[in-house]
Protein backbone atom coordinates (compact mmCIF):
# COMPACT_ATOMS: atom_id res chain seq x y z
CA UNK A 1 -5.29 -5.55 11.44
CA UNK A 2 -4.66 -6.71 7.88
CA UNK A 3 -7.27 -7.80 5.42
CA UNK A 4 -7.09 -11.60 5.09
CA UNK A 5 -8.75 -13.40 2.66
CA UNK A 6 -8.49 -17.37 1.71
CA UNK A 7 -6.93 -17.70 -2.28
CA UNK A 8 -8.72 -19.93 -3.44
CA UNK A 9 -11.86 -19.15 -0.83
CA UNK A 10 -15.28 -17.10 -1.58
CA UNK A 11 -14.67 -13.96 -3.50
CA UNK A 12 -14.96 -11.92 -6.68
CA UNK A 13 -12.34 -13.01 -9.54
CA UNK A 14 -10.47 -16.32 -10.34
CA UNK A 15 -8.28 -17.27 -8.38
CA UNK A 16 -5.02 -16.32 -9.27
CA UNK A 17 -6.41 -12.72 -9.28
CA UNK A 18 -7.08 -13.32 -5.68
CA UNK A 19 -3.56 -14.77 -5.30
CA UNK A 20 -2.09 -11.53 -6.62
CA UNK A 21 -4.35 -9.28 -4.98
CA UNK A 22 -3.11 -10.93 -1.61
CA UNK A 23 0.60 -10.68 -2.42
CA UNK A 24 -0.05 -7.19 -3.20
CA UNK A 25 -2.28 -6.62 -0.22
CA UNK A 26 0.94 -8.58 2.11
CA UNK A 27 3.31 -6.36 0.48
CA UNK A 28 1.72 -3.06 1.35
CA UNK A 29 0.97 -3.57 4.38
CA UNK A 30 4.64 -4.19 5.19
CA UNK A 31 5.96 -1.82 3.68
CA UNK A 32 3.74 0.25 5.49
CA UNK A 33 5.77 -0.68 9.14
CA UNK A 34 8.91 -0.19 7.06
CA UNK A 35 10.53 3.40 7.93
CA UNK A 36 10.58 5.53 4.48
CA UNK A 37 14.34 5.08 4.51
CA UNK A 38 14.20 1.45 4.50
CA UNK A 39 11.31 1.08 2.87
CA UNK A 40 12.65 1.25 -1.02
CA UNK A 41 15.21 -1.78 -0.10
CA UNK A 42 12.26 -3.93 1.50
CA UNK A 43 10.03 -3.19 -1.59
CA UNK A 44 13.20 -4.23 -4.12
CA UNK A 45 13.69 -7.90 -1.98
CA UNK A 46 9.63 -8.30 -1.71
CA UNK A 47 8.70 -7.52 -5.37
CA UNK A 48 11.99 -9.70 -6.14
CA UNK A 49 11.29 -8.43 -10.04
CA UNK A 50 7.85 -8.08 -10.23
CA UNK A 51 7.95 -4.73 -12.28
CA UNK A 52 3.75 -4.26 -11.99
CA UNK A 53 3.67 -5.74 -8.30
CA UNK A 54 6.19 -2.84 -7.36
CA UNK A 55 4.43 -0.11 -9.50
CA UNK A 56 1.83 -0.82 -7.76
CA UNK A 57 2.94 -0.98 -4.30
CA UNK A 58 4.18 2.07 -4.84
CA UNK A 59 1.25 3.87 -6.60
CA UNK A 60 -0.79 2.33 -3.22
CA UNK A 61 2.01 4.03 -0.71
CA UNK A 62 2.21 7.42 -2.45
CA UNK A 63 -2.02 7.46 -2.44
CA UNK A 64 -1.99 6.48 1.18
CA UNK A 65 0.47 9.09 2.02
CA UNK A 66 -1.64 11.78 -0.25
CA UNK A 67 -4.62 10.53 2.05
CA UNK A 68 -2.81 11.17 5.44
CA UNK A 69 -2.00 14.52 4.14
CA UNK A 70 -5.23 15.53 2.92
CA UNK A 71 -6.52 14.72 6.48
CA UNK A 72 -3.83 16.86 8.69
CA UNK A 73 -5.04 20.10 10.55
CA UNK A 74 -4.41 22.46 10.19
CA UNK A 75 -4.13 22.80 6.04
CA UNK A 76 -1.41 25.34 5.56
CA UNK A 77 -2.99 28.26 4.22
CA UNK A 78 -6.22 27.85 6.19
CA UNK A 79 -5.31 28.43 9.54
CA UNK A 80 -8.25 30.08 11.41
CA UNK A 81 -7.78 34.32 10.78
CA UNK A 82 -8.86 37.62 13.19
């Protein structure tokens, strides 16, 4: 379920901090149910120019991607030996 939070509501930071911390939060998360292939078109129409929003989208999508890797097992390399 995606983290919600009000932008102009309780939190840490002014306001429009929280405003672009949602939009980046949105953003993310749907790109995340975009397939990889489509994903780079979504990101171009969502970011609509936004240089930083998209930089860091993507910075947020390769680290989440690093994560899920880091997590599979077997590692290559490691595989349990005789």
């Amino acid at each position: 379920m995606p983290h919600t939070v009000e932008p102009d509501g309780p939190g840490p930071g002014p306001p429009g901090e929280r405003r672009r911390h949602m939009r980046l939060r949105a953003v993310f998360d749907t790109a995340l149910q975009h397939a990889p292939a489509a994903r780079e078109r979504y990101l171009d129409e969502a970011c609509a120019g936004d240089d930083e929003l998209l930089q860091q989208v993507k910075r947020l999508l390769a680290a989440h991607a690093e994560a899920r890797t880091f997590l599979e097992w077997p590692r290559p390399g490691l595989e349990d030996k005789p």
